[in-house]
PDB file of N, CA and C in Angstrom:
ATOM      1  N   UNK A   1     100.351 280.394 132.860  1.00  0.00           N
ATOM      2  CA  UNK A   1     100.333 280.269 134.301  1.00  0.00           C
ATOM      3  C   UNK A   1      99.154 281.041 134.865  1.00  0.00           C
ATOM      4  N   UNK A   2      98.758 280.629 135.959  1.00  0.00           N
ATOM      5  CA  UNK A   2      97.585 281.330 136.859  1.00  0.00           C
ATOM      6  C   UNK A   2      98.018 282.083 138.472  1.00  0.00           C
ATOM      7  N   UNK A   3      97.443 282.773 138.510  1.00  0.00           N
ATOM      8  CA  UNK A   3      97.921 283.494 140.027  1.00  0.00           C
ATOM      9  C   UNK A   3      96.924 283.633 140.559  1.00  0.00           C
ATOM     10  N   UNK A   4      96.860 283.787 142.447  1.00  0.00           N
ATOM     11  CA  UNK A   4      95.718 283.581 143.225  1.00  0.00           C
ATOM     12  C   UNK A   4      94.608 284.676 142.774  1.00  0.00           C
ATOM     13  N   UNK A   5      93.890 283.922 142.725  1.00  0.00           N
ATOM     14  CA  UNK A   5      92.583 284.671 142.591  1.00  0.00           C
ATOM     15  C   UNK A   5      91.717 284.283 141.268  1.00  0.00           C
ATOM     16  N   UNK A   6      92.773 283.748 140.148  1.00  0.00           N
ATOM     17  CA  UNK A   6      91.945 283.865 138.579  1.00  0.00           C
ATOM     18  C   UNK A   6      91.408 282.534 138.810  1.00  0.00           C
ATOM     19  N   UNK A   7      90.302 282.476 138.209  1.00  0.00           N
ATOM     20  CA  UNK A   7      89.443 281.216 137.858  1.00  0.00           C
ATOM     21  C   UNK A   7      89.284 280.455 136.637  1.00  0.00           C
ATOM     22  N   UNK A   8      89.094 279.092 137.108  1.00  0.00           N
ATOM     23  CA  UNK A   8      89.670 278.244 135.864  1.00  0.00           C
ATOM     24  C   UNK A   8      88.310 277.794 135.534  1.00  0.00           C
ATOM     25  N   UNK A   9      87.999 277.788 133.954  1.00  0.00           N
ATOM     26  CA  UNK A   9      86.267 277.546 133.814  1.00  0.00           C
ATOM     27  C   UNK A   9      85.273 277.468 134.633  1.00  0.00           C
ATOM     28  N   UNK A  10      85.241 278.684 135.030  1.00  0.00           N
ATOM     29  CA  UNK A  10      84.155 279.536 135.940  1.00  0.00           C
ATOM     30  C   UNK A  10      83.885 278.365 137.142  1.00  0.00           C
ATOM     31  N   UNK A  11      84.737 277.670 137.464  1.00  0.00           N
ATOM     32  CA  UNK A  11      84.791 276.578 138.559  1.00  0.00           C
ATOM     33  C   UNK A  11      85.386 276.777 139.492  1.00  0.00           C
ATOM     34  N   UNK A  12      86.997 276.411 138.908  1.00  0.00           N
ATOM     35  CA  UNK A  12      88.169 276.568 140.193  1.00  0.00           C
ATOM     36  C   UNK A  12      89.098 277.897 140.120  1.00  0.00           C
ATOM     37  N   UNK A  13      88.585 278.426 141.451  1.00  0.00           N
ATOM     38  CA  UNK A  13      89.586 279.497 142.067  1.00  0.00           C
ATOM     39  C   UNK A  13      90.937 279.405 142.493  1.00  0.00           C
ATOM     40  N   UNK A  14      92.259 279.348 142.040  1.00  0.00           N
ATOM     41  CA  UNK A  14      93.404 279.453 141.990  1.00  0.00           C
ATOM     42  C   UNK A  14      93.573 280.308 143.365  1.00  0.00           C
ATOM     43  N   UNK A  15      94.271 279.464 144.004  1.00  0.00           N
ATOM     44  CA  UNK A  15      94.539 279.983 145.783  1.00  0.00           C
ATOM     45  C   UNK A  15      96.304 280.213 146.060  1.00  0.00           C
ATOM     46  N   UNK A  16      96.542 279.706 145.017  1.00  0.00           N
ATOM     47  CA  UNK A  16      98.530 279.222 145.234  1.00  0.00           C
ATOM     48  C   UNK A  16      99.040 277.933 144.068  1.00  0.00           C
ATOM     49  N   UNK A  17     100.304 278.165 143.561  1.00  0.00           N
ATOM     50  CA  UNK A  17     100.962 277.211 143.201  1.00  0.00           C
ATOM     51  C   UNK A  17     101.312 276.184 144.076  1.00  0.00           C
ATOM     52  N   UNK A  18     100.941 275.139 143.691  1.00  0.00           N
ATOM     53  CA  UNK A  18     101.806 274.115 144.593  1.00  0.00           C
ATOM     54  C   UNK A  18     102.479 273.719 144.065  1.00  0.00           C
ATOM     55  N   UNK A  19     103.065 273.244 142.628  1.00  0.00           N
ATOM     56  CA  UNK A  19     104.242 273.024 141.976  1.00  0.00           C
ATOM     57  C   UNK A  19     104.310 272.794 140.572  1.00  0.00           C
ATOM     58  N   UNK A  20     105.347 272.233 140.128  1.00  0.00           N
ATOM     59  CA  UNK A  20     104.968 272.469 138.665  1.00  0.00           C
ATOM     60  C   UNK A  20     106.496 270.794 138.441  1.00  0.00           C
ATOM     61  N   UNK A  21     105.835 270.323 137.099  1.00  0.00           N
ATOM     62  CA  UNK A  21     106.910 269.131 136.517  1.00  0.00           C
ATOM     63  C   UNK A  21     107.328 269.963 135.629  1.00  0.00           C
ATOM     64  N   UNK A  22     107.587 268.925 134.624  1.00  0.00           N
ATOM     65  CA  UNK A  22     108.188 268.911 132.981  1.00  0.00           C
ATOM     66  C   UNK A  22     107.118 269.424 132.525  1.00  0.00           C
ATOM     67  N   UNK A  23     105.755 268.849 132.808  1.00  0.00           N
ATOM     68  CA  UNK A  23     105.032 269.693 131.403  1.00  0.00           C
ATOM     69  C   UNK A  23     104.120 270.242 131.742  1.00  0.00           C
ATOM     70  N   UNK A  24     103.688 270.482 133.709  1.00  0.00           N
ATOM     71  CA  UNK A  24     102.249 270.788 133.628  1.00  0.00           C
ATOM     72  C   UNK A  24     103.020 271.246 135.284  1.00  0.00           C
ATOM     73  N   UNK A  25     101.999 272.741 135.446  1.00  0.00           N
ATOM     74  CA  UNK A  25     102.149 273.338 136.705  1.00  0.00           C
ATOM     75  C   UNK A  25     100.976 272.522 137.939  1.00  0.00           C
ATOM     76  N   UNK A  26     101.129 272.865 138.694  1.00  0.00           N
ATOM     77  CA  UNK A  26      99.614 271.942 139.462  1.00  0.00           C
ATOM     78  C   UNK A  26      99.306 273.404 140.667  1.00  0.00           C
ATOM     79  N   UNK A  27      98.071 273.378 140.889  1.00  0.00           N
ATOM     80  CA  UNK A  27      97.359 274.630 141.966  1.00  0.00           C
ATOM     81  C   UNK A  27      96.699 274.091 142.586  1.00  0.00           C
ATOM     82  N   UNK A  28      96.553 274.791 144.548  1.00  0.00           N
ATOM     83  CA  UNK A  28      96.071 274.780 145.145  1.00  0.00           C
ATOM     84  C   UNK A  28      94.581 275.489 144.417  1.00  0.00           C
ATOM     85  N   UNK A  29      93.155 275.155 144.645  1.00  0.00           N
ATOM     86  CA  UNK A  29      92.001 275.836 144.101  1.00  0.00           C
ATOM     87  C   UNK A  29      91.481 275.334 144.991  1.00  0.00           C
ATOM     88  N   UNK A  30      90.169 276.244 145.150  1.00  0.00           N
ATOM     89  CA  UNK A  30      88.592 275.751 145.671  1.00  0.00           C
ATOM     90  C   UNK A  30      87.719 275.533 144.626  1.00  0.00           C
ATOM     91  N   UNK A  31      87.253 274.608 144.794  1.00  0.00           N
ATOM     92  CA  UNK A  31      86.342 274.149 143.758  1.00  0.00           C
ATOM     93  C   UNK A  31      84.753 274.947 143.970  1.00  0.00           C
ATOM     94  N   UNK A  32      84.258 276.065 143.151  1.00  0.00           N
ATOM     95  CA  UNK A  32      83.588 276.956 143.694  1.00  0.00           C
ATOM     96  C   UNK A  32      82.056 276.030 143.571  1.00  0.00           C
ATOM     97  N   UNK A  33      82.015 275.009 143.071  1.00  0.00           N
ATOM     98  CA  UNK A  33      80.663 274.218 142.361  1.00  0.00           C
ATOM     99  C   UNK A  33      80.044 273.705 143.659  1.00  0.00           C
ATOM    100  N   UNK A  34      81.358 272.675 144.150  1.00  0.00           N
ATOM    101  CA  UNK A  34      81.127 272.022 145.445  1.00  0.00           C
ATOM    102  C   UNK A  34      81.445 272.105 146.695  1.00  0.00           C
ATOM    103  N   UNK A  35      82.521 273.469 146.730  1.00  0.00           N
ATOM    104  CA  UNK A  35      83.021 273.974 148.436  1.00  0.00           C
ATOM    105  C   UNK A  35      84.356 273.194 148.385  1.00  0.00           C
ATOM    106  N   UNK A  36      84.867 272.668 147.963  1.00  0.00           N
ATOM    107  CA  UNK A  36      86.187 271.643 148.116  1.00  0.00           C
ATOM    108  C   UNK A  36      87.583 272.141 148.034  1.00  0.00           C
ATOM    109  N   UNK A  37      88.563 271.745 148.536  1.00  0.00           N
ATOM    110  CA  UNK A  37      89.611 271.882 148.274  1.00  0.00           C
ATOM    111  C   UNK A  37      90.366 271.219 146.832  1.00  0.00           C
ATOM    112  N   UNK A  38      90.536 271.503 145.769  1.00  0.00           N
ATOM    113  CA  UNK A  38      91.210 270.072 144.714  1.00  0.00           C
ATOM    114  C   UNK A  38      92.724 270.722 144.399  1.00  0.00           C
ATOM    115  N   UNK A  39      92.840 270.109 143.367  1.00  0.00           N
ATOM    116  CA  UNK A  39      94.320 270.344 142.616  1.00  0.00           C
ATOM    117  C   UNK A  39      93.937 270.414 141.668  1.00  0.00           C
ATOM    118  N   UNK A  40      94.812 271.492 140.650  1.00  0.00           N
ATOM    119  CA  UNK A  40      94.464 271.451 139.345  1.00  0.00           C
ATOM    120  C   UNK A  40      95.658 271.349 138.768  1.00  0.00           C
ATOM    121  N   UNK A  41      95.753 270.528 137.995  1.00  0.00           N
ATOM    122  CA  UNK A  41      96.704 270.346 136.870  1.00  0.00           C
ATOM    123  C   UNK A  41      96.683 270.726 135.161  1.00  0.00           C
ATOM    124  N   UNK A  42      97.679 271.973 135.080  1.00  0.00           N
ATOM    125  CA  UNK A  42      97.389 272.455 133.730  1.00  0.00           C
ATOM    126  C   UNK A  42      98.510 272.112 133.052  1.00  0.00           C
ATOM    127  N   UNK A  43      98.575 271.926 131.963  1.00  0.00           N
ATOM    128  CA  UNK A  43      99.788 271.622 130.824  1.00  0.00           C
ATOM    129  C   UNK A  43     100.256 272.783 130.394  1.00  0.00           C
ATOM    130  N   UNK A  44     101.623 272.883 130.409  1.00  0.00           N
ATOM    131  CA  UNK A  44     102.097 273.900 129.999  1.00  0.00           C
ATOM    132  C   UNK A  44     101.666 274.526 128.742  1.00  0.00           C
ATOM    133  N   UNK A  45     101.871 275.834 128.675  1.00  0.00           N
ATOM    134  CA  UNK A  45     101.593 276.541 127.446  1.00  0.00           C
ATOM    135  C   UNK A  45     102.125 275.929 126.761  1.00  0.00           C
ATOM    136  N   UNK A  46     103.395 275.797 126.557  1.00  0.00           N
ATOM    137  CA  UNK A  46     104.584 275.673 125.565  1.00  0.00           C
ATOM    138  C   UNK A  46     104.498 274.191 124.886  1.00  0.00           C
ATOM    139  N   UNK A  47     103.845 273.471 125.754  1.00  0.00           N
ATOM    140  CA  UNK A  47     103.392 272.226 125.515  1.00  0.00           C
ATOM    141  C   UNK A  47     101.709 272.107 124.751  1.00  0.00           C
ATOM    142  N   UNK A  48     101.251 273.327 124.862  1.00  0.00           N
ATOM    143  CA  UNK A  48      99.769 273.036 124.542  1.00  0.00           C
ATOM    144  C   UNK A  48      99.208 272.890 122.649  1.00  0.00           C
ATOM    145  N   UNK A  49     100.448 272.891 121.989  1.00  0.00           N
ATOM    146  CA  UNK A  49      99.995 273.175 121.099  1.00  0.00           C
ATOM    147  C   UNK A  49     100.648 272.093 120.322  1.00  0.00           C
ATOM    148  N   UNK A  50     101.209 270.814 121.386  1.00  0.00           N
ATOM    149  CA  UNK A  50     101.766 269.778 120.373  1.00  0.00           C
ATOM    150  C   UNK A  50     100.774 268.617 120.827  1.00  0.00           C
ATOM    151  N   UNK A  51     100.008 268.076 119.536  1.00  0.00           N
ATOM    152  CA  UNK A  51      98.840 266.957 119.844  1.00  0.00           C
ATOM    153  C   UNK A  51      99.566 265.680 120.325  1.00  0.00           C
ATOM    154  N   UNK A  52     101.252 265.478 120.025  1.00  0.00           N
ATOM    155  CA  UNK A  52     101.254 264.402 121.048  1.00  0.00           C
ATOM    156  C   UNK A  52     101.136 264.494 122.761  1.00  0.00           C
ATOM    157  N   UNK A  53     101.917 265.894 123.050  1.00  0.00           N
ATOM    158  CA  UNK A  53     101.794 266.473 124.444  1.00  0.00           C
ATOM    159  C   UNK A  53     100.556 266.089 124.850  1.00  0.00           C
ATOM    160  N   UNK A  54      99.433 266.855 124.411  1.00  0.00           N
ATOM    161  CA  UNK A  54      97.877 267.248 124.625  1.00  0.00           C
ATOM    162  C   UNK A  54      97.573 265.541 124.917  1.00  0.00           C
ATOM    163  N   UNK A  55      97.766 264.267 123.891  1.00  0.00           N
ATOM    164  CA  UNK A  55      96.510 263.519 124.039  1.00  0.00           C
ATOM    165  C   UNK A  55      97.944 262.591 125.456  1.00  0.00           C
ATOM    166  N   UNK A  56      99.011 262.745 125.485  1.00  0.00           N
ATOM    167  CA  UNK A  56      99.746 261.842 126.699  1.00  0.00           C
ATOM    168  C   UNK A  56      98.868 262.417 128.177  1.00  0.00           C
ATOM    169  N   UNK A  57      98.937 263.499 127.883  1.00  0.00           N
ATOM    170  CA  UNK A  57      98.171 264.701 129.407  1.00  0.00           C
ATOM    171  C   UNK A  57      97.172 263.841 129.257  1.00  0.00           C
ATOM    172  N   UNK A  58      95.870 264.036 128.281  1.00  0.00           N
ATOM    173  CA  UNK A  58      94.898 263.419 128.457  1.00  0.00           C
ATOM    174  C   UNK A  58      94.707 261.977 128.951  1.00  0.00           C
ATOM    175  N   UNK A  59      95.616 261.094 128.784  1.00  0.00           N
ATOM    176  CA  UNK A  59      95.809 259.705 129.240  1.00  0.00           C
ATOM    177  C   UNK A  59      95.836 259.812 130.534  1.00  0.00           C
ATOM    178  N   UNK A  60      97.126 260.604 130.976  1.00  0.00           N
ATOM    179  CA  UNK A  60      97.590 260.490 131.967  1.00  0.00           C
ATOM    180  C   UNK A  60      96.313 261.015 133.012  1.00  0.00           C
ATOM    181  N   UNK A  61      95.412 261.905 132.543  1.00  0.00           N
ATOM    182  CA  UNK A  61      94.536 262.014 133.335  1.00  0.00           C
ATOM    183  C   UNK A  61      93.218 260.950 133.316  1.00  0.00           C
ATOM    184  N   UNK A  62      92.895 260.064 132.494  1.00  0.00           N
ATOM    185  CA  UNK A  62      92.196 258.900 132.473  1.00  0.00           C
ATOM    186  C   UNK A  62      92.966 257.832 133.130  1.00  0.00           C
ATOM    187  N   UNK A  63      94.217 257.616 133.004  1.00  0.00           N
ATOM    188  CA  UNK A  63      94.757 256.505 133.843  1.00  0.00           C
ATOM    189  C   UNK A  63      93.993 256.906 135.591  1.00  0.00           C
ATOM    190  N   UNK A  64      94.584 258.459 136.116  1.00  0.00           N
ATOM    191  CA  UNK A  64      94.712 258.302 137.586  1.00  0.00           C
ATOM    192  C   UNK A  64      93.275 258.536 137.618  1.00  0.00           C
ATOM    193  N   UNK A  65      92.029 258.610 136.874  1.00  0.00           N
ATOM    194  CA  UNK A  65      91.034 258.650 137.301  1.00  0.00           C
ATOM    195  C   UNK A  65      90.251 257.161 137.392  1.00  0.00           C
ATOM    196  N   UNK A  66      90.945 255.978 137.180  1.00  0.00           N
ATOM    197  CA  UNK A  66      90.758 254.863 137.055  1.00  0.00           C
ATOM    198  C   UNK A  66      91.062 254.143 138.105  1.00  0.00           C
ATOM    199  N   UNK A  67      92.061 254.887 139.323  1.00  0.00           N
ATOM    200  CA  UNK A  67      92.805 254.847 140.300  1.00  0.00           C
ATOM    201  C   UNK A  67      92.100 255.301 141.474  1.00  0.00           C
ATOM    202  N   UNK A  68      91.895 253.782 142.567  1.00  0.00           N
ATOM    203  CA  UNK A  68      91.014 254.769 143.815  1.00  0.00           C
ATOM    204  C   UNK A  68      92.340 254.260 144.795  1.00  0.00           C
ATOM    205  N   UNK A  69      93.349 254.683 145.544  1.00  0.00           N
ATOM    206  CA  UNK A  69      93.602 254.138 146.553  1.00  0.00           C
ATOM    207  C   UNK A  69      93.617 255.356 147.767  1.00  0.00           C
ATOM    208  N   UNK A  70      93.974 255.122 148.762  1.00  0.00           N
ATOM    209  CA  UNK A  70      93.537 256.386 149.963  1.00  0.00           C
ATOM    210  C   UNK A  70      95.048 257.593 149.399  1.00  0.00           C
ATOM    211  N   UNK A  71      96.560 256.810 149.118  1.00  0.00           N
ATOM    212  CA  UNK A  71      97.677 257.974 148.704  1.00  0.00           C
ATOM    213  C   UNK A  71      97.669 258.682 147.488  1.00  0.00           C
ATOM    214  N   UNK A  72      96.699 258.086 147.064  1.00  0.00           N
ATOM    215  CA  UNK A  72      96.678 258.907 145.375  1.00  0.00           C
ATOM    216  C   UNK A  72      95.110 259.951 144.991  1.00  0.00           C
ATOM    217  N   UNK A  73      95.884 260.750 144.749  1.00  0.00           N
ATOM    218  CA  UNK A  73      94.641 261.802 144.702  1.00  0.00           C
ATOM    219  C   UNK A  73      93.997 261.659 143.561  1.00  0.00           C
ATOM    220  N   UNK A  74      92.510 261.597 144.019  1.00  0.00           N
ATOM    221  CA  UNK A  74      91.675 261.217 142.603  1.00  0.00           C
ATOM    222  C   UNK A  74      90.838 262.503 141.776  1.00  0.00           C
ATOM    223  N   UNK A  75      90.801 262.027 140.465  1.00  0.00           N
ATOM    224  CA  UNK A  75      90.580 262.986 139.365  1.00  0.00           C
ATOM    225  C   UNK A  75      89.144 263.347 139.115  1.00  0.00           C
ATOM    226  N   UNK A  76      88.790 264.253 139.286  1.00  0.00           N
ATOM    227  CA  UNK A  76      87.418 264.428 139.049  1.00  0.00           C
ATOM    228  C   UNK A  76      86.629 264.895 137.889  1.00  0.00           C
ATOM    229  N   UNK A  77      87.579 265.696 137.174  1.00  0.00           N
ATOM    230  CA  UNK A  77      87.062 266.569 135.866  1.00  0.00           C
ATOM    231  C   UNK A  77      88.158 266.476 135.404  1.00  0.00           C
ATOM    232  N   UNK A  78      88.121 267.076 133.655  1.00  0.00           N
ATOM    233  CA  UNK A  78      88.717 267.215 132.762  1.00  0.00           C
ATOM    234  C   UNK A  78      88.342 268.838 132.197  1.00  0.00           C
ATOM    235  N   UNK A  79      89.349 269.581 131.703  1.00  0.00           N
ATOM    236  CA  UNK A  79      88.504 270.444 130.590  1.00  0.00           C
ATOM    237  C   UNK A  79      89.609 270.804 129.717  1.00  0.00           C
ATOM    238  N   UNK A  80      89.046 270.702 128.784  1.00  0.00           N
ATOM    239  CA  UNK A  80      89.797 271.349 127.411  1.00  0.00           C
ATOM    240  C   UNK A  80      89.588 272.403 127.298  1.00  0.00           C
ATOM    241  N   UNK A  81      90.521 273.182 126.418  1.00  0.00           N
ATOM    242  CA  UNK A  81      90.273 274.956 125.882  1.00  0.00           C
ATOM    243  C   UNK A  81      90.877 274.687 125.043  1.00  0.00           C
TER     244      UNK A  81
END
């Protein structure tokens, strides 16, 4: 988990939780690159170390980046660790 202030690959600044599912918490951040407001979506720890977990996340983040409509928030980056 992240708390306000820590930064996520020297990019996004963690401002607040906004919520969390089954396998992945999501944060309010500023995107320090471009001035922006985004969301970040991380996969749980507990989840990070099973390669089916890891490559479904990864889909799931290529599906909604394939996705433009005005209610669905679109994906901009990826990063692995």
């Amino acid at each position: 988990m992240f708390n306000a202030g820590d930064i996520i690959d020297e990019r996004y600044q963690v401002e607040a939780k906004a919520g969390q599912g089954g396998m992945s918490y999501v944060y309010r951040a500023a995107d320090l690159k471009l001035g922006r407001e985004v969301a970040v979506k991380v996969l749980k720890e507990e989840f990070s170390a099973d390669e089916e977990f890891v490559e479904k996340f990864k889909n799931e983040a290529r599906a909604a980046a394939r996705l433009s409509h005005a209610n669905i928030v679109a994906a901009y980056d990826t990063v692995d660790r």
